[in-house]
Protein backbone atom coordinates (compact mmCIF):
# COMPACT_ATOMS: atom_id res chain seq x y z
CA UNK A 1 110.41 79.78 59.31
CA UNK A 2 111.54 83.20 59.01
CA UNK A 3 109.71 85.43 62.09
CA UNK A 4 108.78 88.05 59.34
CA UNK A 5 106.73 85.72 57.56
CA UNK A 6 105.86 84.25 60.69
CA UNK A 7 104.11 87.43 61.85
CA UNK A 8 102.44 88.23 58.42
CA UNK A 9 100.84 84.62 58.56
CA UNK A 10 99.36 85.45 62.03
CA UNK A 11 97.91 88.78 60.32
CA UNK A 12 96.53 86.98 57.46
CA UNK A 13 94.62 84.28 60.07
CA UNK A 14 93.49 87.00 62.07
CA UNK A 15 92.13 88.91 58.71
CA UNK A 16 90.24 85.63 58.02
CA UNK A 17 89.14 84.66 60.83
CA UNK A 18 87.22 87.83 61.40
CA UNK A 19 85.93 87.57 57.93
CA UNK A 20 84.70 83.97 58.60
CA UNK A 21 83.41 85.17 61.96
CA UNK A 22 81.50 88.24 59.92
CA UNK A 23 80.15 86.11 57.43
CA UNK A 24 78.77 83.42 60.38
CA UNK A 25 77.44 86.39 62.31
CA UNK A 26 75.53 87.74 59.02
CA UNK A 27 73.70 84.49 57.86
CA UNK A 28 73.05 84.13 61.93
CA UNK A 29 70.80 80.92 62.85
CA UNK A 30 68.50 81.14 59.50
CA UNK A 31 70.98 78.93 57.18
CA UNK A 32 71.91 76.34 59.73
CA UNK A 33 74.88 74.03 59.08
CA UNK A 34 76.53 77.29 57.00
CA UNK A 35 76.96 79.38 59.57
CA UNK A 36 77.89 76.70 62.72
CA UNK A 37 80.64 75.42 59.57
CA UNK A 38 81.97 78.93 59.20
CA UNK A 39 82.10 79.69 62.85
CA UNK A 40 83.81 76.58 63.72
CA UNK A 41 86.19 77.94 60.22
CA UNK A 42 86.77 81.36 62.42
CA UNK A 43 87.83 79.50 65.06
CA UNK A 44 90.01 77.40 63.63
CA UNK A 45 92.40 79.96 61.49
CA UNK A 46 92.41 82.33 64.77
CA UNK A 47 94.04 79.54 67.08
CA UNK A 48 96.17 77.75 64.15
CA UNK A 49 97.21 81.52 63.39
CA UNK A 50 98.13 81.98 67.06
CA UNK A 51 99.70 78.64 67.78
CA UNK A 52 102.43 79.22 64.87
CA UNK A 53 102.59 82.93 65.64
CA UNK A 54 104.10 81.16 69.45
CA UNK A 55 105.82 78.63 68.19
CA UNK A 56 107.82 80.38 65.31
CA UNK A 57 107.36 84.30 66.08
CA UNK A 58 111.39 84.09 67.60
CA UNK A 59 114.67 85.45 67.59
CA UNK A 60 116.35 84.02 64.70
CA UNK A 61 119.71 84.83 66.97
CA UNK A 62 118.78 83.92 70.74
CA UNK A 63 115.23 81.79 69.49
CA UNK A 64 113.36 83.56 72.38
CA UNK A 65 109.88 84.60 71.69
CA UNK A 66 109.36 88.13 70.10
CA UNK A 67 105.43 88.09 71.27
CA UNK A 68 106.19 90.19 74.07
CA UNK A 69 106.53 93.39 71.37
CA UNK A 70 103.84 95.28 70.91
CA UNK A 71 103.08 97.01 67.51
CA UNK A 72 105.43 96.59 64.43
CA UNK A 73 108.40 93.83 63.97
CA UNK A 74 111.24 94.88 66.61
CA UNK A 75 114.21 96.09 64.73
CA UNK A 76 116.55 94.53 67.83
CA UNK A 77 115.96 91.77 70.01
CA UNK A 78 114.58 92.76 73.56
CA UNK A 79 116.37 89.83 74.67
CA UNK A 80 119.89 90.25 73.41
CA UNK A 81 120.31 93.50 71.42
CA UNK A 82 120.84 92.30 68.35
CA UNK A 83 120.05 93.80 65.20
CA UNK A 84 117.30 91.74 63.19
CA UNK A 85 118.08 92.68 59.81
């Protein structure tokens, strides 16, 4: 998988997951299985989201992890200085 695509599929699971997590928090206790399904549905696209965003957010050149930039995608490597284009 390419690590751009990679990083915009963690993005999308986080967006979700705080939706589901919204929409669990809103209907609260009152609507009973809905909300426990939808919380346990937050949960679930926030760590399936994070576990690909470790296992393919990499280097296509060195395949070390890029996790350890902060912000945008890195234009170079931090690990060996090559250009990601």
């Amino acid at each position: 998988m390419n690590y751009k695509i990679s990083h915009y599929i963690f993005l999308a699971g986080l967006f979700l997951g705080v939706i589901f997590y919204t929409l669990a928090a809103s209907l609260g206790e009152g609507s009973g299985s809905l909300g426990k399904v939808l919380s346990y549905l937050a949960i679930g696209t926030l760590l399936l989201g994070l576990l690909q965003y470790v296992l393919y957010y990499r280097c296509p050149h060195c395949k070390k992890p890029l996790i350890s930039i902060k912000g945008r995608i890195p234009e170079s490597c931090p690990h060996c200085k090559k250009d990601m284009s």
